[in-house]
N, C-alpha and C. Protein backbone atom coordinates (compact mmCIF):
# COMPACT_ATOMS: atom_id res chain seq x y z
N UNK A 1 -12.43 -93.22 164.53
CA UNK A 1 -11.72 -93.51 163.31
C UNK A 1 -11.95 -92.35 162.33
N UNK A 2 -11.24 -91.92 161.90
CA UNK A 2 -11.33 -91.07 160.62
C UNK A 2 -10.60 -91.31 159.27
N UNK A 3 -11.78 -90.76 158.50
CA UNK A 3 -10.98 -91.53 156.52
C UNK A 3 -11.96 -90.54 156.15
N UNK A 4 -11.75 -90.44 154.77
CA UNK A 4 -12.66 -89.84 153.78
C UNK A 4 -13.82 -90.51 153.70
N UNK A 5 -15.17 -89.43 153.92
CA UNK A 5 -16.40 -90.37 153.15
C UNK A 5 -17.05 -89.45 152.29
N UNK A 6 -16.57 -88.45 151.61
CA UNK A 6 -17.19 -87.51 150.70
C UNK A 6 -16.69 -88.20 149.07
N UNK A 7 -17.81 -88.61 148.58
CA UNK A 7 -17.30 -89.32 147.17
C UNK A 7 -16.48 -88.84 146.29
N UNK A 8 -16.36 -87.07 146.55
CA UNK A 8 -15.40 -86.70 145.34
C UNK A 8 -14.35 -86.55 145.58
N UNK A 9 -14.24 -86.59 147.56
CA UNK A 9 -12.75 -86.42 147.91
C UNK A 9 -11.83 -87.40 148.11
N UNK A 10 -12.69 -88.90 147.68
CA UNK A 10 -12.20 -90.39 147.68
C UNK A 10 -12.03 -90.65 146.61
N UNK A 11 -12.50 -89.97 145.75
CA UNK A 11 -11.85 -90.27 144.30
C UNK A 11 -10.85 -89.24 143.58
N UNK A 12 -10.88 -87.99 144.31
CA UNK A 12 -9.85 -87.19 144.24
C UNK A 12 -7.90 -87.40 144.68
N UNK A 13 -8.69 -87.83 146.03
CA UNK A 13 -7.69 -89.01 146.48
C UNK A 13 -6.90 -90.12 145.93
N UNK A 14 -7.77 -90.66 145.18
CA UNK A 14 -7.11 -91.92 144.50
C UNK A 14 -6.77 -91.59 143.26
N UNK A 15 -7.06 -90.72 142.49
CA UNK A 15 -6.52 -89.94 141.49
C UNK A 15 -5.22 -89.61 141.38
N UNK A 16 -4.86 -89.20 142.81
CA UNK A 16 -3.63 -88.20 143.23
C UNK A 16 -2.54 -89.33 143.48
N UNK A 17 -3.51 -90.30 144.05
CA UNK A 17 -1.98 -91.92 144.38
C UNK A 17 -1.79 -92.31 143.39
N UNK A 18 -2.63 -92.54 142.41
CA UNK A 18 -2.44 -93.38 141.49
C UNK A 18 -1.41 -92.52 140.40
N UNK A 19 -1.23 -91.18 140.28
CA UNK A 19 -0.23 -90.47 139.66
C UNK A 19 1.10 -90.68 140.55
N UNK A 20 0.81 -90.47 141.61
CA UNK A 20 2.02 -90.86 142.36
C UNK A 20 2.92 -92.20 142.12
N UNK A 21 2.20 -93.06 142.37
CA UNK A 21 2.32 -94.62 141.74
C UNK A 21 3.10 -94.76 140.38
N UNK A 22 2.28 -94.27 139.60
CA UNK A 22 2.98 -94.03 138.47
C UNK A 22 4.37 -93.52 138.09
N UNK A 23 4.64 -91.99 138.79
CA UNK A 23 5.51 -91.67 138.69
C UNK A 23 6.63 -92.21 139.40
N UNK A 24 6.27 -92.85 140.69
CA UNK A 24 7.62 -93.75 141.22
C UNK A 24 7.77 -95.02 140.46
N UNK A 25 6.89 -95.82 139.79
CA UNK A 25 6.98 -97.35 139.77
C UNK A 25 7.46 -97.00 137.88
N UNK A 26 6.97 -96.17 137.36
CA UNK A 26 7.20 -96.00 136.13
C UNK A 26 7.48 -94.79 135.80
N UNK A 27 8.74 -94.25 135.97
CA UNK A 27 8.67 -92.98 135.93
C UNK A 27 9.36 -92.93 134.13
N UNK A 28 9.19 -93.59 133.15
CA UNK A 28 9.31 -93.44 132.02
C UNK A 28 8.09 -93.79 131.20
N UNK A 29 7.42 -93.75 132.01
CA UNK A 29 5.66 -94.11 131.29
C UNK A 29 5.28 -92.42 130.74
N UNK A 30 4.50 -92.45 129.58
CA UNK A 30 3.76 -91.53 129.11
C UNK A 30 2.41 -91.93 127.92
N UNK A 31 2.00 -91.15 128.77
CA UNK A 31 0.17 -91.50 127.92
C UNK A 31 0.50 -91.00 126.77
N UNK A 32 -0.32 -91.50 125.60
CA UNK A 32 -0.31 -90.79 124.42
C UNK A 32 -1.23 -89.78 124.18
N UNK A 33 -2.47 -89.18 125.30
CA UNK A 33 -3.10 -88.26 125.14
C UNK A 33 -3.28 -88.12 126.47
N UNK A 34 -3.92 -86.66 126.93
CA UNK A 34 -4.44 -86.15 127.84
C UNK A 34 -6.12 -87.27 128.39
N UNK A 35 -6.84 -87.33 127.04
CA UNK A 35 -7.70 -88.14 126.94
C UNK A 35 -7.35 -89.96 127.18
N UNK A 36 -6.22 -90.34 126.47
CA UNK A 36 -5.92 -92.03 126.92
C UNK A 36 -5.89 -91.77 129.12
N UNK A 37 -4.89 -90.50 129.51
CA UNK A 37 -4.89 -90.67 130.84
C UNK A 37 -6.00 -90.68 131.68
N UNK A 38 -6.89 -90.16 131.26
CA UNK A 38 -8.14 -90.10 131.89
C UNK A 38 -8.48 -91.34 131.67
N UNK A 39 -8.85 -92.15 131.05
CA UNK A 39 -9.68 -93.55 130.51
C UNK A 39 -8.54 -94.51 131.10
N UNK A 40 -7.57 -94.49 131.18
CA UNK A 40 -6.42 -95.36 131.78
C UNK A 40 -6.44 -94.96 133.05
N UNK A 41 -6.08 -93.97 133.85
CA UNK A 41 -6.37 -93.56 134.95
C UNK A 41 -7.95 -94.25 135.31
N UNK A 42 -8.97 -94.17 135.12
CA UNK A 42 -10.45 -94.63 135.37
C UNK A 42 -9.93 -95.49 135.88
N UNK A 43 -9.66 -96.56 134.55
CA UNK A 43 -9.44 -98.50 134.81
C UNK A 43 -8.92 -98.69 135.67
N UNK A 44 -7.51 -98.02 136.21
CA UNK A 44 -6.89 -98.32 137.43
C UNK A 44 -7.65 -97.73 138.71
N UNK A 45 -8.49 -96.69 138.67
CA UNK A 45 -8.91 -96.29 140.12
C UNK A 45 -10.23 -97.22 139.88
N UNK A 46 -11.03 -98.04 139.30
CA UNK A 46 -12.10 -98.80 139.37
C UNK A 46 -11.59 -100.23 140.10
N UNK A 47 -10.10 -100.83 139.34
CA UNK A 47 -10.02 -101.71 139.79
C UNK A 47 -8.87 -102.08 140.24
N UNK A 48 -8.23 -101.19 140.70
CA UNK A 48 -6.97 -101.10 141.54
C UNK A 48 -5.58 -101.82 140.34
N UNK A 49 -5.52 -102.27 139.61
CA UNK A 49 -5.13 -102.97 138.79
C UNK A 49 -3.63 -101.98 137.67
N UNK A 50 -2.66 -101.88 138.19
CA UNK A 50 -1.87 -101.14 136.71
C UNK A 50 -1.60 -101.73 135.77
N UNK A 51 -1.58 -102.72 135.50
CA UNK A 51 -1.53 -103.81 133.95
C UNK A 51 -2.51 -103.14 133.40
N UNK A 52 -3.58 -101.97 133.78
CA UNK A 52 -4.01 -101.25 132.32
C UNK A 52 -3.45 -100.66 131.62
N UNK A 53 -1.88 -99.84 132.14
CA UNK A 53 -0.92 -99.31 131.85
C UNK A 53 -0.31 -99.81 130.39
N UNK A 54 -0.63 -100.69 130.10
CA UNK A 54 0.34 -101.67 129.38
C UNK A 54 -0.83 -102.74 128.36
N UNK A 55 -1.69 -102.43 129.09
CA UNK A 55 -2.77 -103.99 128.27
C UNK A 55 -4.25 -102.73 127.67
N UNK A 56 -4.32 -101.20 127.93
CA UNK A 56 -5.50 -101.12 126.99
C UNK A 56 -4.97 -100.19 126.40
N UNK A 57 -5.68 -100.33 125.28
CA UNK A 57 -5.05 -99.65 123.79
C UNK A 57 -6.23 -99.26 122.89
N UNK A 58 -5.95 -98.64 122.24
CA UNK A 58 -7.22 -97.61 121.58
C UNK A 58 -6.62 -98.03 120.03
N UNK A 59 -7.77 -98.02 119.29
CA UNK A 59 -7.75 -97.73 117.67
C UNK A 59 -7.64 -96.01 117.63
N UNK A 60 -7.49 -96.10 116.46
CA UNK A 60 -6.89 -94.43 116.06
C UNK A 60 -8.54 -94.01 115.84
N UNK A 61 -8.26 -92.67 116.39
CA UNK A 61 -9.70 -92.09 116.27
C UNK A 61 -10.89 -92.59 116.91
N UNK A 62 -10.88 -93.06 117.96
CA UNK A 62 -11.67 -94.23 118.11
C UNK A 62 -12.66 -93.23 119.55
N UNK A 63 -11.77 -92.00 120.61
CA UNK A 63 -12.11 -91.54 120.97
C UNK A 63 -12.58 -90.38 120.98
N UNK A 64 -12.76 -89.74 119.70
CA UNK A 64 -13.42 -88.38 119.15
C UNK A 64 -14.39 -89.01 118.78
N UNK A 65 -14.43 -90.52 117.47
CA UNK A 65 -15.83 -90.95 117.36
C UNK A 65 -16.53 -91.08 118.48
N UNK A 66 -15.91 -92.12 119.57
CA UNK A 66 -17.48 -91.95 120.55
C UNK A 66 -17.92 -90.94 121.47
N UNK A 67 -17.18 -89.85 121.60
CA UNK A 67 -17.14 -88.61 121.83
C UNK A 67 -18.54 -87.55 121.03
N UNK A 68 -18.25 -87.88 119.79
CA UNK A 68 -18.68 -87.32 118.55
C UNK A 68 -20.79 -87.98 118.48
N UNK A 69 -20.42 -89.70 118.90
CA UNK A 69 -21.91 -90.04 118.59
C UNK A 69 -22.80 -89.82 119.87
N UNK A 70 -22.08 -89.83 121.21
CA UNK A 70 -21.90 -88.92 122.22
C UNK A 70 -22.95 -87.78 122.05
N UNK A 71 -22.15 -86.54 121.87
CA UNK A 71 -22.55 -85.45 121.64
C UNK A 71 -24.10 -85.47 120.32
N UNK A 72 -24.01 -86.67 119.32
CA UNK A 72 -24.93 -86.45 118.65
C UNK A 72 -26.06 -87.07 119.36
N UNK A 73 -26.07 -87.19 120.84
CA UNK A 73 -27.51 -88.03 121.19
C UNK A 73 -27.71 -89.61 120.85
N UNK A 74 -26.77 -90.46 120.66
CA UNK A 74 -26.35 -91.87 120.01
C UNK A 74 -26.95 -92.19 121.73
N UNK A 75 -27.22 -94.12 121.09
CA UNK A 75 -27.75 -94.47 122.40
C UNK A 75 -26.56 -96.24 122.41
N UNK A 76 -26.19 -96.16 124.22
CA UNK A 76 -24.89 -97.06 124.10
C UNK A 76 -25.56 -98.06 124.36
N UNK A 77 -25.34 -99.31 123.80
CA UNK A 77 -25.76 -100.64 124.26
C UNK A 77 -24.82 -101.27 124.71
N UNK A 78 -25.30 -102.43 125.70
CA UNK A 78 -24.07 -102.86 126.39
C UNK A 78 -24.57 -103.97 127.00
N UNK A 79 -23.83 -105.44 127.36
CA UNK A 79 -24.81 -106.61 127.69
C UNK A 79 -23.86 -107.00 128.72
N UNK A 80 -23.33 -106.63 129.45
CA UNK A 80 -23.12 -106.14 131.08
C UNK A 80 -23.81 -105.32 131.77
N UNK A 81 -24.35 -105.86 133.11
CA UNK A 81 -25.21 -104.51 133.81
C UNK A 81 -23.89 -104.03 135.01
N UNK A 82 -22.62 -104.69 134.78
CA UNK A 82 -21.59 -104.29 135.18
C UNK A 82 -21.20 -102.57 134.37
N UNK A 83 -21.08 -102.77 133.52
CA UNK A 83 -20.55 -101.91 132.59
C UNK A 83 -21.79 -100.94 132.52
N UNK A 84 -23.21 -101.30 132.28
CA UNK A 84 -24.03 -100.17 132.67
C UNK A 84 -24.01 -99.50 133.82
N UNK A 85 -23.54 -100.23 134.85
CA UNK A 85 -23.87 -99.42 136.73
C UNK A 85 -22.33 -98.65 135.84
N UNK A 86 -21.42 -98.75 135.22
CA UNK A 86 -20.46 -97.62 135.82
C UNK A 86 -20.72 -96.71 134.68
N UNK A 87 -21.79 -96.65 133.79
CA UNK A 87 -21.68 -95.45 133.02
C UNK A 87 -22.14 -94.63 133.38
N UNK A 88 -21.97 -93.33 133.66
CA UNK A 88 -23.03 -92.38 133.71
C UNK A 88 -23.96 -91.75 132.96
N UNK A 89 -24.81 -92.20 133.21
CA UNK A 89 -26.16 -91.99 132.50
C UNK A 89 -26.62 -90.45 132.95
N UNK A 90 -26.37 -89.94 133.89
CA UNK A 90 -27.23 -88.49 133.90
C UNK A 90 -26.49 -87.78 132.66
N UNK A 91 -25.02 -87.58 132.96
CA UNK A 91 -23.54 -87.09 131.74
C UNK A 91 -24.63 -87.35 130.23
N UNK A 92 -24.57 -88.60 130.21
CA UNK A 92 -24.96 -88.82 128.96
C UNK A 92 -26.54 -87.97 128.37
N UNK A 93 -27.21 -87.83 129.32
CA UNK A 93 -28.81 -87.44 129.11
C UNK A 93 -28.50 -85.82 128.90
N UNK A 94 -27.60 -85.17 129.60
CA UNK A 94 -26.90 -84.04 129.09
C UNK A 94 -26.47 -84.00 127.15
N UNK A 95 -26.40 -84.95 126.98
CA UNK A 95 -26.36 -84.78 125.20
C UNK A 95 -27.25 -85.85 124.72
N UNK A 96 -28.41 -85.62 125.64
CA UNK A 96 -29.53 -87.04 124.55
C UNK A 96 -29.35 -88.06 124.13
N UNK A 97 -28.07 -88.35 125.03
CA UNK A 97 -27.70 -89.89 124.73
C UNK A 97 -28.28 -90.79 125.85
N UNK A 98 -28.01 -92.22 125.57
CA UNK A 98 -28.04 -92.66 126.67
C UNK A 98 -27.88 -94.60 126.71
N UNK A 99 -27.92 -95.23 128.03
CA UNK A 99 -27.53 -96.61 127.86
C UNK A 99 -28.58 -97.35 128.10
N UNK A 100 -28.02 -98.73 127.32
CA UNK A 100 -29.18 -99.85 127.49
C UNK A 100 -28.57 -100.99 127.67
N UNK A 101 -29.03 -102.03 128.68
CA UNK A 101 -28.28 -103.13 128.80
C UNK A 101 -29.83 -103.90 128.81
N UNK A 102 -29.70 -104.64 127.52
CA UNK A 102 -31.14 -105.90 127.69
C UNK A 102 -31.18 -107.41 128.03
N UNK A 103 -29.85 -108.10 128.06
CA UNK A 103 -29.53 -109.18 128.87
C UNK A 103 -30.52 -109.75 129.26
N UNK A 104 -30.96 -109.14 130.26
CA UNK A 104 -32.20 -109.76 131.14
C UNK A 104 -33.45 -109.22 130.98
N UNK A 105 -33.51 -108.56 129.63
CA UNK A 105 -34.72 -108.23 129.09
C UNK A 105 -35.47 -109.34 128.50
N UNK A 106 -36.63 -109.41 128.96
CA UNK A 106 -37.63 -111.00 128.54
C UNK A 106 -37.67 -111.19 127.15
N UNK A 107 -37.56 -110.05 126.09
CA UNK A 107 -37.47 -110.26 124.77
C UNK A 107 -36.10 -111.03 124.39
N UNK A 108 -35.06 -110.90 125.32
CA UNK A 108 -33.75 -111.48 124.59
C UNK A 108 -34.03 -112.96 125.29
N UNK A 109 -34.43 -113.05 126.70
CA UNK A 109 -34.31 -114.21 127.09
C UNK A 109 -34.85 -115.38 126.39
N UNK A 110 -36.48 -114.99 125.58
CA UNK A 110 -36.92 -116.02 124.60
C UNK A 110 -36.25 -115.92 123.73
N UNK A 111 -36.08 -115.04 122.91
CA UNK A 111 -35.12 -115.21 121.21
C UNK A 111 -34.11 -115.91 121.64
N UNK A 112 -33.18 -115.68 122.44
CA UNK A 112 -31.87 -116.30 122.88
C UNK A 112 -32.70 -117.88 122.62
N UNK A 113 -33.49 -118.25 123.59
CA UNK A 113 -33.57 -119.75 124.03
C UNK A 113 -34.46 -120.01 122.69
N UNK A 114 -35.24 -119.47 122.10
CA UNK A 114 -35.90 -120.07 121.05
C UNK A 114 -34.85 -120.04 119.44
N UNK A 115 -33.72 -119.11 119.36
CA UNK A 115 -32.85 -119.31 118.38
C UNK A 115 -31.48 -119.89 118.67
N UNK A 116 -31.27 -120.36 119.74
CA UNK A 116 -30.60 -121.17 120.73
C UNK A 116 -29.01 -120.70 120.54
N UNK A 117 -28.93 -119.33 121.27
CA UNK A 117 -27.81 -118.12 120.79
C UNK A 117 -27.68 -117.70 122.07
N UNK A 118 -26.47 -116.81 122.36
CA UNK A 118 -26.78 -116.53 123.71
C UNK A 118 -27.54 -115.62 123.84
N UNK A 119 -27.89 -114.85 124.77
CA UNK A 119 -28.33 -113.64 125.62
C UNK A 119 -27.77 -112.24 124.49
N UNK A 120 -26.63 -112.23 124.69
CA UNK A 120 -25.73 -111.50 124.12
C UNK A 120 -26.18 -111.01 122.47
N UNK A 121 -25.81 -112.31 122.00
CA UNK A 121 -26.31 -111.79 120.93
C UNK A 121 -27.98 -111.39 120.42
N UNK A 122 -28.77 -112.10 121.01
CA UNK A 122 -30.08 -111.95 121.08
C UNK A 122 -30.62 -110.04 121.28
N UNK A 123 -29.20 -109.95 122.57
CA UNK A 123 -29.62 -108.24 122.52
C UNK A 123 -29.06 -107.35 121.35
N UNK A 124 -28.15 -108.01 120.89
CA UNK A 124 -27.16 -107.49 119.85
C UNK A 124 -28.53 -106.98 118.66
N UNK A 125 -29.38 -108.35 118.83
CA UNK A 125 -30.78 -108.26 117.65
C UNK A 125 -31.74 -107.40 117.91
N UNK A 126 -31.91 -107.07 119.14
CA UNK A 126 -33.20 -106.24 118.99
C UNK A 126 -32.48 -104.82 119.24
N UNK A 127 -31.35 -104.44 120.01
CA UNK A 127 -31.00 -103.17 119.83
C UNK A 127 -30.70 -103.01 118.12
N UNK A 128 -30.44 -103.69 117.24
CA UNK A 128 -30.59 -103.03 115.85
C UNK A 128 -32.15 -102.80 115.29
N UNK A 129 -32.84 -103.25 115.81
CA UNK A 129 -34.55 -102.66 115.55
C UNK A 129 -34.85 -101.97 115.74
N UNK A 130 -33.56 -100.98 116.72
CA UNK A 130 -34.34 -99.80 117.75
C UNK A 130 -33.58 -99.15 116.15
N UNK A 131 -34.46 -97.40 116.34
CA UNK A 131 -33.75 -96.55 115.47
C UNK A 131 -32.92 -96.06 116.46
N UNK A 132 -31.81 -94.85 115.48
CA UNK A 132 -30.78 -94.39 115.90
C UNK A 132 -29.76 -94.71 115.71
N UNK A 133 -28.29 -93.45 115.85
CA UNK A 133 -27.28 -93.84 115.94
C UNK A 133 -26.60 -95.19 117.29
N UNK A 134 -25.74 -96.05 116.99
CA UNK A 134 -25.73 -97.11 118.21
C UNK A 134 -23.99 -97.02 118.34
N UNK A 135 -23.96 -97.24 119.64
CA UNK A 135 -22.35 -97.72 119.88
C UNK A 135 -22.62 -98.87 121.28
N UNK A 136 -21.63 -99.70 120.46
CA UNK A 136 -21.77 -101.08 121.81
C UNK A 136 -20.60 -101.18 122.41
N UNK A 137 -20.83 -101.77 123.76
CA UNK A 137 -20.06 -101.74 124.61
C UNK A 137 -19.97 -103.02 124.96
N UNK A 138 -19.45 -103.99 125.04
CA UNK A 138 -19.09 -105.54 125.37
C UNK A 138 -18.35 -105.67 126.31
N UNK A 139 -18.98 -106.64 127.01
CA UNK A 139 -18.16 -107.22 128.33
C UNK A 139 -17.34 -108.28 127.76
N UNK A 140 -17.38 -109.77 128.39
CA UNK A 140 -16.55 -110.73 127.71
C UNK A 140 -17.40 -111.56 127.09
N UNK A 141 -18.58 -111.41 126.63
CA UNK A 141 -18.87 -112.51 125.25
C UNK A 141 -18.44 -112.20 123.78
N UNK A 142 -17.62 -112.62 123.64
CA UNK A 142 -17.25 -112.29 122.06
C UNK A 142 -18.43 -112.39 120.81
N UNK A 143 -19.31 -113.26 121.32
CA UNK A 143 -20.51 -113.72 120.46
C UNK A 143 -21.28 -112.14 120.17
N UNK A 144 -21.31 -111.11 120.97
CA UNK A 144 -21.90 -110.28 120.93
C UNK A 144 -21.66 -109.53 119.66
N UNK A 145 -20.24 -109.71 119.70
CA UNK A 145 -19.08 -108.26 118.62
C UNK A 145 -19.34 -109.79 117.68
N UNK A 146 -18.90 -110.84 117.20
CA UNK A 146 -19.54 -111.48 116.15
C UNK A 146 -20.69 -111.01 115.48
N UNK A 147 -22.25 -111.20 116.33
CA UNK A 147 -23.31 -110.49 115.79
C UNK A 147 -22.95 -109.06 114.88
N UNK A 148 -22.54 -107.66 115.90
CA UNK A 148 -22.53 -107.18 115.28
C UNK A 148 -21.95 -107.08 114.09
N UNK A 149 -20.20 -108.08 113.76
CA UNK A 149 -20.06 -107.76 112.41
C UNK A 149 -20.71 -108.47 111.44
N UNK A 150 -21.54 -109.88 112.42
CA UNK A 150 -22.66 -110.56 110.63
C UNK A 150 -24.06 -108.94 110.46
N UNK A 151 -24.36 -108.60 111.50
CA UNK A 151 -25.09 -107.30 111.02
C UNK A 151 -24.38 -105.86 109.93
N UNK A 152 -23.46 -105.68 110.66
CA UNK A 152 -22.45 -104.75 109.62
C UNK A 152 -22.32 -105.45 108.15
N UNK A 153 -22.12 -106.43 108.02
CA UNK A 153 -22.53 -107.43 106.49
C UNK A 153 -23.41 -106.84 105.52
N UNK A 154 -24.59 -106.88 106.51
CA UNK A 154 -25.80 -106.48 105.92
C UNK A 154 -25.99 -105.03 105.70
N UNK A 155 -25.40 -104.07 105.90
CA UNK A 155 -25.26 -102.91 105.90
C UNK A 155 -25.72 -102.24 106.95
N UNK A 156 -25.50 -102.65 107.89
CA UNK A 156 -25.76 -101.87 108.98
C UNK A 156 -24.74 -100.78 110.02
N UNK A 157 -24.87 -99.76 110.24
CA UNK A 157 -24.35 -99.14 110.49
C UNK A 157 -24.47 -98.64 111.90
N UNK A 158 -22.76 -99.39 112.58
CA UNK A 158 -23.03 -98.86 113.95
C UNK A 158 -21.60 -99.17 114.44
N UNK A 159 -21.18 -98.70 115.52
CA UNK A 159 -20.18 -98.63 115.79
C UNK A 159 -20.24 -99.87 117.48
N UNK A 160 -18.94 -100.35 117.79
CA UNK A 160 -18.54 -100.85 118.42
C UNK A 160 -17.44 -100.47 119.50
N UNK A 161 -17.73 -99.46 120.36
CA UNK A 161 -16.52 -99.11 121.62
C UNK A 161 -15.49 -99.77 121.99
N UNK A 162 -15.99 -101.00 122.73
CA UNK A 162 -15.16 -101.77 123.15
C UNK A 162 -15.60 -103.46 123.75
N UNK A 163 -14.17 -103.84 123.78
CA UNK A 163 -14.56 -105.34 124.22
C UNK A 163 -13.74 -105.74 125.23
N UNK A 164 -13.82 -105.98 126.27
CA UNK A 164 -12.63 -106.16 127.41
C UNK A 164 -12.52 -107.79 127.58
N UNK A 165 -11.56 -108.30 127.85
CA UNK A 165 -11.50 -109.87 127.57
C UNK A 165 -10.21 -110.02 129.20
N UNK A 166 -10.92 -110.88 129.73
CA UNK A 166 -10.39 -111.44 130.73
C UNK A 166 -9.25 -112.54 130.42
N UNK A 167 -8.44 -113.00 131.06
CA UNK A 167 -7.06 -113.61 130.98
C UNK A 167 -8.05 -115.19 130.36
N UNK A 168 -7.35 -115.86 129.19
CA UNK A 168 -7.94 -116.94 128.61
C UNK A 168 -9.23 -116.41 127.94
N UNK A 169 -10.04 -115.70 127.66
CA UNK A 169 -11.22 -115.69 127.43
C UNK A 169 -11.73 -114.81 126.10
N UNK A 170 -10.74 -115.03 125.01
CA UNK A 170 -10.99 -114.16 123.71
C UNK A 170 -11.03 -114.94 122.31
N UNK A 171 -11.73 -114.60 121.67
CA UNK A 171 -11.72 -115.28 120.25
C UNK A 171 -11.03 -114.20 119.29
N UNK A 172 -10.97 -114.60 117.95
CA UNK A 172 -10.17 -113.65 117.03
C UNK A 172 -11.55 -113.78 115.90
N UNK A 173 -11.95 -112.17 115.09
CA UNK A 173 -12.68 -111.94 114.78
C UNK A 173 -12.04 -112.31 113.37
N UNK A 174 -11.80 -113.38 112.69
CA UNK A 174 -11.07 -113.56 111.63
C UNK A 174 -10.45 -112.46 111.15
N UNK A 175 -9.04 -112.33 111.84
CA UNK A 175 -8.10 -111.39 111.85
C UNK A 175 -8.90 -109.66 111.80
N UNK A 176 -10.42 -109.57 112.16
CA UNK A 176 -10.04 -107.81 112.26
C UNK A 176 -10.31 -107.26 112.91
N UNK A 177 -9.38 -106.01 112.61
CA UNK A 177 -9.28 -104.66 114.00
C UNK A 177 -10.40 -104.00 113.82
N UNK A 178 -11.68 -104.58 114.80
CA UNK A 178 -12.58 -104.10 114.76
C UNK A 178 -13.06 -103.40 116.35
N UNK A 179 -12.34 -103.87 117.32
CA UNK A 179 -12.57 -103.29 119.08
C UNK A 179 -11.92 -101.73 118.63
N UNK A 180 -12.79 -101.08 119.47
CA UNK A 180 -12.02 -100.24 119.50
C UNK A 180 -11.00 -99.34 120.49
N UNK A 181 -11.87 -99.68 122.19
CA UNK A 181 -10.94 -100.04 123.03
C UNK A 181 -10.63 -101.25 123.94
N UNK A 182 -9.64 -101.61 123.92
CA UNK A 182 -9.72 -103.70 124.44
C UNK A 182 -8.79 -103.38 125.16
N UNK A 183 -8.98 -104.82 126.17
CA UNK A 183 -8.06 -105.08 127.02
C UNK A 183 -7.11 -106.37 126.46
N UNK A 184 -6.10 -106.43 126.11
CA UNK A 184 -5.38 -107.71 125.79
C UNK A 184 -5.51 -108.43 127.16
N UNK A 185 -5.80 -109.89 126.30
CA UNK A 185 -5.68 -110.75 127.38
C UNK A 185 -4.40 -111.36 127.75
N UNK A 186 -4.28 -111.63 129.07
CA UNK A 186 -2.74 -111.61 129.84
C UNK A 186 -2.51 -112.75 129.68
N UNK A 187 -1.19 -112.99 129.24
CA UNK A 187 -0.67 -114.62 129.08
C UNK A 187 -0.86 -115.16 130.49
């Protein structure tokens, strides 16, 4: 049997279909940046899926900021160890940044159960104890991006990446545009 098993030539590969794809199935599609195609391109070669085409959407400026806290050595929090396995963390240690997912860190597991909150937000609490610049990354608990804006209240200062929300599974942050890249959830 023969196939590709060199990792960059299997993802080089799927790079190359998935433009292909594009250009036959939508050949009036256009990214609004060089940068949205890359991050749209990702979503679809991670999860085979083109309804990213159409369902993720960026706030303005939203990818030079995390670009920007990035480059300043900022550290990403994130309460998926989904979303941590796909970041790259070496990339990031290249600019002194880097990720944290505490979920199943024993400090959140008691606060969670002793302030009877989830997981989520519990990590939401102790990554603001840490110093440093912060950017969070959310899977689908909305409770998480809640926390952070009752912390932003208080004057806290940190930014929020993104929140991806599965079909049925989103709350509304009393009306604000606070994600900064989301997945709309699919009727």
């Amino acid at each position: 049997m023969s196939y590709i098993q060199q990792p960059q030539e299997i993802e080089k590969n799927s790079f190359l279909i998935i433009d292909d794809i594009i250009r036959e199935t939508r050949p009036e599609y256009r990214f609004a940046s060089d940068d949205h195609a890359a991050i749209i391109k990702r979503a679809i070669h991670t999860t085979a899926d083109f309804d990213w085409l159409d369902i993720l959407h960026f706030s303005d400026g939203v990818i030079e900021i995390l670009r920007d806290g990035i480059m300043r050595g900022c550290t990403i929090y994130t309460d998926t160890t989904m979303a941590l396995s796909g970041i790259n963390k070496t990339r990031l240690a290249k600019y002194g940044s880097e990720c944290r997912c505490y979920v199943s860190d024993p400090r959140v597991v008691a606060a969670a159960k002793e302030q009877q909150m989830t997981r989520s937000m519990a990590a939401v609490d102790i990554a603001m104890q840490e110093p440093g610049e912060k950017i969070f990354v959310f899977g689908n608990a909305p409770t998480a991006l809640f926390r952070v804006l009752e912390h932003r209240k208080t004057g806290c200062r940190c930014r929020c990446a993104g929140r991806f929300c599965r079909r049925g599974r989103i709350q509304r942050c009393a009306g604000r545009k606070f994600t900064a890249v989301y997945r709309r959830a699919r009727p």
